[in-house]
N, C-alpha and C. Protein backbone atom coordinates (compact mmCIF):
# COMPACT_ATOMS: atom_id res chain seq x y z
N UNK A 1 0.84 -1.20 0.00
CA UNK A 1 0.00 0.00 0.00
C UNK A 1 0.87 1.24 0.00
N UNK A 2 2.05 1.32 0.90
CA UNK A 2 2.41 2.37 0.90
C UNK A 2 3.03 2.84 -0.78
N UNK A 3 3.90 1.95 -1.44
CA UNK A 3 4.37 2.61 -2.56
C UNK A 3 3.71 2.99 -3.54
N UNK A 4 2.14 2.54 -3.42
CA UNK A 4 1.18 3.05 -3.95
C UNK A 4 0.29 4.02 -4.09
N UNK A 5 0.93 4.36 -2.73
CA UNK A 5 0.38 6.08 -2.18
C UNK A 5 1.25 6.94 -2.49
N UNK A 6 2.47 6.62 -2.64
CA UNK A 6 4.06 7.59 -2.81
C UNK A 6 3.98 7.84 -3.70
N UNK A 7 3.77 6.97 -5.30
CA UNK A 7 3.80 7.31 -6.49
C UNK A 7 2.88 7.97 -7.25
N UNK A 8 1.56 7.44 -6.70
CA UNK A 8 0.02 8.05 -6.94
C UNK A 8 -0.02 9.03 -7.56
N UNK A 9 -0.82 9.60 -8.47
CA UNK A 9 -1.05 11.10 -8.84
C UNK A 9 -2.05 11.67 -8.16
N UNK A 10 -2.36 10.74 -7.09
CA UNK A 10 -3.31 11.34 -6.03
C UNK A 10 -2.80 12.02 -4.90
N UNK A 11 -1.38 11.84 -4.86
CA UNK A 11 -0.72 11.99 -3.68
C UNK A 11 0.01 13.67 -3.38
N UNK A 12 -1.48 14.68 -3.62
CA UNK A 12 -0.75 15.69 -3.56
C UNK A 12 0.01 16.27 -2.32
N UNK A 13 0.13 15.60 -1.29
CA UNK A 13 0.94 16.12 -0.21
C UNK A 13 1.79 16.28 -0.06
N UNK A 14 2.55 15.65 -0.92
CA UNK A 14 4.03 14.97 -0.87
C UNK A 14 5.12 15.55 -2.10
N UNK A 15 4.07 17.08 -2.76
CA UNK A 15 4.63 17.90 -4.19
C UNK A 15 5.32 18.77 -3.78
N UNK A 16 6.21 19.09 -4.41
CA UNK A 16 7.24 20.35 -4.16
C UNK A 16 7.37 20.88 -5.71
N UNK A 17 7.29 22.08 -5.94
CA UNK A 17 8.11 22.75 -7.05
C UNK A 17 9.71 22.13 -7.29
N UNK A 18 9.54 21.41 -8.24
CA UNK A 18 10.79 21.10 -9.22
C UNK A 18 11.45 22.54 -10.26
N UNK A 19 12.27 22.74 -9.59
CA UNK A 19 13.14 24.07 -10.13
C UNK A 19 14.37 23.66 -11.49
N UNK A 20 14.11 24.03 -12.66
CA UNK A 20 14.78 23.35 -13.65
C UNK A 20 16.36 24.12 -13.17
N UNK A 21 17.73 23.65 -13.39
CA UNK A 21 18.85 24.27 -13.51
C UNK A 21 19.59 24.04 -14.28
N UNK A 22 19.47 23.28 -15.49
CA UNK A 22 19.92 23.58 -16.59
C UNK A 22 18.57 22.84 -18.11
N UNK A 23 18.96 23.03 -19.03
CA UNK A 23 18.07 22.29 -20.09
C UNK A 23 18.60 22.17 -21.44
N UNK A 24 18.65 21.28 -22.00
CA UNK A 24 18.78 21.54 -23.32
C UNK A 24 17.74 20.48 -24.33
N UNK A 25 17.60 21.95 -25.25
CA UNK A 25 16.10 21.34 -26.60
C UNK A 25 17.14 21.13 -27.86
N UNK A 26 15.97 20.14 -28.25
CA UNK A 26 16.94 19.59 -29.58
C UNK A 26 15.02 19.70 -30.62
N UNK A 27 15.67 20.02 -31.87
CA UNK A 27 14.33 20.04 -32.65
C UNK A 27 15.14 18.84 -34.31
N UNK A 28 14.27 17.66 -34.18
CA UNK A 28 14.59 17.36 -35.09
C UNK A 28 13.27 17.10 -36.25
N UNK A 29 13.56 16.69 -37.32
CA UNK A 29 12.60 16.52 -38.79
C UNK A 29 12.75 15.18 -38.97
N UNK A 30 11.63 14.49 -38.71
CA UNK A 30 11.48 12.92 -39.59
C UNK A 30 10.53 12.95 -40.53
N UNK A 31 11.08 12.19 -41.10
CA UNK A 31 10.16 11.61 -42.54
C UNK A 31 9.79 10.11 -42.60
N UNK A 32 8.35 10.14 -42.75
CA UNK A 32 7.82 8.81 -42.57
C UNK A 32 7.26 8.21 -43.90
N UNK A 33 7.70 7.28 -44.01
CA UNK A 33 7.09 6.48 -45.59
C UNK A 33 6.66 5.20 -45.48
N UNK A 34 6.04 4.82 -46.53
CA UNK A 34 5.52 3.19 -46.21
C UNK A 34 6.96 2.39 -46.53
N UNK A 35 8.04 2.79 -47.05
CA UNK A 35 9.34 2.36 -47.06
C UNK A 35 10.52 2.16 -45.86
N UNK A 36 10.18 3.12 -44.92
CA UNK A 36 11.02 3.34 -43.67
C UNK A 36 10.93 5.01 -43.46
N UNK A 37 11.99 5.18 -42.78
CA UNK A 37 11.57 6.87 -41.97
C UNK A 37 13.25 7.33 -42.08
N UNK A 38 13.42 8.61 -42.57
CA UNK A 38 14.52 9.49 -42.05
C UNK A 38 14.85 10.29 -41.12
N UNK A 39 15.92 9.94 -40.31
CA UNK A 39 15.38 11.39 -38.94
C UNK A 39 16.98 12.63 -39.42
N UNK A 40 16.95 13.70 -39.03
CA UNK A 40 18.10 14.80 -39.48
C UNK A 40 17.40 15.76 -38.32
N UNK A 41 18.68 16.03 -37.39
CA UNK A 41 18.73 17.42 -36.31
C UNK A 41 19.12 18.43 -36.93
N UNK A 42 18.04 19.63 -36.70
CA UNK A 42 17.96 20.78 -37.11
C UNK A 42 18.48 21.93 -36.33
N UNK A 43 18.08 21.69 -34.76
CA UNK A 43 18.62 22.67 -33.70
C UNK A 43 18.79 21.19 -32.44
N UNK A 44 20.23 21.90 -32.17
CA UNK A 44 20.06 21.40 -30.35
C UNK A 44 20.93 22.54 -29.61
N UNK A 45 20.53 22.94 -28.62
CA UNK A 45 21.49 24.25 -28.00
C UNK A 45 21.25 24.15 -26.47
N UNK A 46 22.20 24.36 -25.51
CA UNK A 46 21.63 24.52 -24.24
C UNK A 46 21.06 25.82 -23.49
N UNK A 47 20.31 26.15 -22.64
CA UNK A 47 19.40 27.40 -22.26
C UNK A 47 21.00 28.42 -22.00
N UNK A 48 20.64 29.34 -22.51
CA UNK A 48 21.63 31.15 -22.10
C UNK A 48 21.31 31.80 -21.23
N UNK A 49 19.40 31.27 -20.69
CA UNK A 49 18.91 32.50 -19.60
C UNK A 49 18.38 31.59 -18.94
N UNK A 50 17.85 31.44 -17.84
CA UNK A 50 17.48 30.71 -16.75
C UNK A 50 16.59 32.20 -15.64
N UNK A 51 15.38 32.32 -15.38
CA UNK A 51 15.38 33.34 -14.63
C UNK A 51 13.92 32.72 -13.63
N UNK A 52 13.96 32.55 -12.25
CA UNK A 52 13.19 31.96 -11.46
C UNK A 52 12.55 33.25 -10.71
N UNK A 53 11.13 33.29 -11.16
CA UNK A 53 10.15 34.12 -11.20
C UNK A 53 9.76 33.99 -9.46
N UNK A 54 9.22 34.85 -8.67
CA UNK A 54 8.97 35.24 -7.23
C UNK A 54 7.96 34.68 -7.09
N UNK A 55 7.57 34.40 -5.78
CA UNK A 55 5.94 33.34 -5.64
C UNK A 55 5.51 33.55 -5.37
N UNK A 56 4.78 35.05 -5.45
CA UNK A 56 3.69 35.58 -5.64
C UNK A 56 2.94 35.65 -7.18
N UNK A 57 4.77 35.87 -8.23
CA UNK A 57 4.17 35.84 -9.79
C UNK A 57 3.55 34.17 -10.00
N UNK A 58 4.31 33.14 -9.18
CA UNK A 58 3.75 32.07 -9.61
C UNK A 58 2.59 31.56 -9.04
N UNK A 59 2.21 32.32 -8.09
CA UNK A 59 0.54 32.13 -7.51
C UNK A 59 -0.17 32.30 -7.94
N UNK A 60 0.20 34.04 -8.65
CA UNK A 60 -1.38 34.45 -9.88
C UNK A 60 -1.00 33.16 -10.95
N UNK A 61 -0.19 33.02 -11.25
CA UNK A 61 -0.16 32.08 -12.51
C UNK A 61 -0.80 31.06 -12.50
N UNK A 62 -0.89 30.19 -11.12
CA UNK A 62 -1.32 29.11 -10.92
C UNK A 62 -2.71 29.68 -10.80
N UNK A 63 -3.29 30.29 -10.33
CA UNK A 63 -4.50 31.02 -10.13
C UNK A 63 -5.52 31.22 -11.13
N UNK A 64 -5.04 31.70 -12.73
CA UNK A 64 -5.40 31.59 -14.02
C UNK A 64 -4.88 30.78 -14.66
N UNK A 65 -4.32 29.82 -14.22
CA UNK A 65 -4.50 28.58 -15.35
C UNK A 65 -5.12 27.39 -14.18
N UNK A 66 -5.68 27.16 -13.27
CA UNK A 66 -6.25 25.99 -12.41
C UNK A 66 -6.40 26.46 -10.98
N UNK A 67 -7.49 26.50 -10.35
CA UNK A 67 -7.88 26.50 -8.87
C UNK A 67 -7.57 25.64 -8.17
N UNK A 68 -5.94 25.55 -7.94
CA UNK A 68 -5.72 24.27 -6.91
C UNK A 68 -4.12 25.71 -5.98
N UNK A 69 -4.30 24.02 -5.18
CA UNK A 69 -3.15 24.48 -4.09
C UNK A 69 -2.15 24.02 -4.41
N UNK A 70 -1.64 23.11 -5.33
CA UNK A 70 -0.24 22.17 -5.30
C UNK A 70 0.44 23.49 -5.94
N UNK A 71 1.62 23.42 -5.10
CA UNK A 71 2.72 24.21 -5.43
C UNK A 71 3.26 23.93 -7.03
N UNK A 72 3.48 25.66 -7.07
CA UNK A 72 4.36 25.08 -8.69
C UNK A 72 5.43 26.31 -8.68
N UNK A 73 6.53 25.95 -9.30
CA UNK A 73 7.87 27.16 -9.53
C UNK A 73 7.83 27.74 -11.20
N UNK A 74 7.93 28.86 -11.18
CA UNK A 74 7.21 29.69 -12.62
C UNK A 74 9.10 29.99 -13.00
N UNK A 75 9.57 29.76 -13.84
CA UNK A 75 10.81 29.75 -14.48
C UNK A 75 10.87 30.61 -15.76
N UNK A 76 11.54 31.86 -16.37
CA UNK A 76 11.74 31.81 -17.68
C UNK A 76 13.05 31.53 -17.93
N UNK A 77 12.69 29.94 -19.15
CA UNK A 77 14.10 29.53 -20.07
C UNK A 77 14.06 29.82 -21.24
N UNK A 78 15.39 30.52 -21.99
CA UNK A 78 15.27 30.98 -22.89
C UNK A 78 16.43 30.18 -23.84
N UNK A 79 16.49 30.00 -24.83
CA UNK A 79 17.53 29.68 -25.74
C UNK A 79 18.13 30.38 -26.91
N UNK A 80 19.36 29.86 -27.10
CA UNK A 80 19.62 30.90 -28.46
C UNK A 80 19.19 30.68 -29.43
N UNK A 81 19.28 31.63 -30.62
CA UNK A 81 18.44 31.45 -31.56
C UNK A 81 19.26 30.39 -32.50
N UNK A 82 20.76 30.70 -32.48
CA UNK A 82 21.34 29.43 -33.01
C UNK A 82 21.41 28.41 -32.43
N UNK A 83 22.13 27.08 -32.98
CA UNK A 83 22.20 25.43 -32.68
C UNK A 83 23.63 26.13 -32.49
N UNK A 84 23.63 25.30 -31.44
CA UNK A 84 25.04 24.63 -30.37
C UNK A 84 25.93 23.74 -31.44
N UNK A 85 25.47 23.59 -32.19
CA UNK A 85 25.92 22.34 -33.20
C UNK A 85 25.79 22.60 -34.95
N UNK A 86 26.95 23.25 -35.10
CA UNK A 86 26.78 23.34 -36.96
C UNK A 86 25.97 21.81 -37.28
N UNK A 87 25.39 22.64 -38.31
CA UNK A 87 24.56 21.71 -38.96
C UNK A 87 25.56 21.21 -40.09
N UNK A 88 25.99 19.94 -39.75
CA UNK A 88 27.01 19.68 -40.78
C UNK A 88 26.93 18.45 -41.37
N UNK A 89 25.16 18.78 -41.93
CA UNK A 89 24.45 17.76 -42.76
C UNK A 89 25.33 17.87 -44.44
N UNK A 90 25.56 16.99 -44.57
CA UNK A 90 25.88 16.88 -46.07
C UNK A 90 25.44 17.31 -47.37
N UNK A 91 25.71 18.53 -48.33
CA UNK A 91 24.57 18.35 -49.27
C UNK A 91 24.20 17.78 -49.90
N UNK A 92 24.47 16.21 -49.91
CA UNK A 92 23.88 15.10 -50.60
C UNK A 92 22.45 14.49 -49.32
N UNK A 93 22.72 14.52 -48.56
CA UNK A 93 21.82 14.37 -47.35
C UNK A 93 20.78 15.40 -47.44
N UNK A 94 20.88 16.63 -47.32
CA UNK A 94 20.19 17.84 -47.64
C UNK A 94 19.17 17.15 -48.83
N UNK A 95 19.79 17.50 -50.04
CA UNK A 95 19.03 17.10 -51.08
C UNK A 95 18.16 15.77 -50.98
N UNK A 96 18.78 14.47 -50.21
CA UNK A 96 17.94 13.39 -50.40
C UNK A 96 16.60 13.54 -49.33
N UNK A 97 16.63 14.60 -48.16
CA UNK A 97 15.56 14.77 -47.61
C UNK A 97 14.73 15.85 -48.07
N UNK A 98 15.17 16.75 -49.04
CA UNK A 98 14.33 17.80 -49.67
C UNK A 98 13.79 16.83 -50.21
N UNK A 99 14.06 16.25 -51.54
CA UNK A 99 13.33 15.07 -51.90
C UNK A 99 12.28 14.53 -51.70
N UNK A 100 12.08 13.66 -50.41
CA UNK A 100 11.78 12.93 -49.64
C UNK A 100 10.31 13.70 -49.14
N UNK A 101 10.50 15.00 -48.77
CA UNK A 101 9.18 15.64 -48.56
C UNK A 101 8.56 15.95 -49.55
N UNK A 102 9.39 16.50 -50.76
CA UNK A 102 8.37 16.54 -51.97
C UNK A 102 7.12 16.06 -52.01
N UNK A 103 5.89 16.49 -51.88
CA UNK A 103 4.77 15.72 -52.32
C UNK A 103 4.61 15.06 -53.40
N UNK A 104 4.80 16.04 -54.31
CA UNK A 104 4.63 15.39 -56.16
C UNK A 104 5.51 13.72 -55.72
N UNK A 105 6.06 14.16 -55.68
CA UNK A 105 7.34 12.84 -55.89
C UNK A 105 7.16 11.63 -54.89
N UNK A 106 6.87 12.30 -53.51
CA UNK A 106 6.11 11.04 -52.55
C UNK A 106 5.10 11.63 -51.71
N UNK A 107 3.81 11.07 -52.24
CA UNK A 107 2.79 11.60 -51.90
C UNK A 107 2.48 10.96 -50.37
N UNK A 108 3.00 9.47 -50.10
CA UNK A 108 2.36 9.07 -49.15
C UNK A 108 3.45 9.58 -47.83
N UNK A 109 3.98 10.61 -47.96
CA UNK A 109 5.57 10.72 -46.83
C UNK A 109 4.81 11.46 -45.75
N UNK A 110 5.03 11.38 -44.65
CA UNK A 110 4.58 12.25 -43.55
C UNK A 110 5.88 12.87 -42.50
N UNK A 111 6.04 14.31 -42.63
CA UNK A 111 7.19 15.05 -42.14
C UNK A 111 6.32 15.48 -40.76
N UNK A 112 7.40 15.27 -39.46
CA UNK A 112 7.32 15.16 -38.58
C UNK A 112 8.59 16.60 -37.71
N UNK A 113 8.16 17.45 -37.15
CA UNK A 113 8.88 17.92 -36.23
C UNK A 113 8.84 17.44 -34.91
N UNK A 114 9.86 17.04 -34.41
CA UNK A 114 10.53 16.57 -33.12
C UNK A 114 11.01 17.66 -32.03
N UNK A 115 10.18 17.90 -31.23
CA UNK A 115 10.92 18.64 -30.23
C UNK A 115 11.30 18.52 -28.69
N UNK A 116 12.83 18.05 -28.63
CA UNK A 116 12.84 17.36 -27.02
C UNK A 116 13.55 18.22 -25.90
């Protein structure tokens, strides 16, 4: 019983604000076909700004978005506008996924943005 109460999503007693201190997003492009799928990273970079908002701003916040009590920590993360990581896709790679989305050329492909 007990580890069933610990893990619970019922178990709001036991919540604390999780404070992020670092992050990093990666955005990638897949392509899906009845043949198989291509994946190619477009951005990955780690956060430049980190700024942990006062808890009073995160009370109203919690206030207009849900009428509850469970604590929450209001954070702004920001990233750069460039990738951490030249994109040092090939232009033969380039071209075979321009391709690849083409509709005319493959109608049944489904392009996918990835963002983690």
């Amino acid at each position: 019983v007990g580890p069933i109460i610990f893990f619970s999503a019922l178990n709001t007693f036991m919540l604390v604000p999780s404070v992020v201190k670092s992050a990093t997003m990666s955005v990638d492009v897949k392509v899906e076909a009845t043949y198989g799928h291509r994946t190619m990273n477009l951005y990955t970079a780690v956060q430049d700004y980190i700024e942990n908002h006062n808890e009073s701003s995160a009370q109203d916040f919690q206030k207009r978005l849900l009428d509850s009590e469970i604590p929450i920590s209001l954070q702004d993360i920001r990233f750069p506008f460039a990738s951490d990581e030249l994109w040092e896709t090939s232009a033969t790679r380039q071209q075979m996924i321009a391709e690849l989305i083409d509709p005319i050329l493959h109608p049944d492909v489904t392009v996918k943005l990835r963002l983690s």
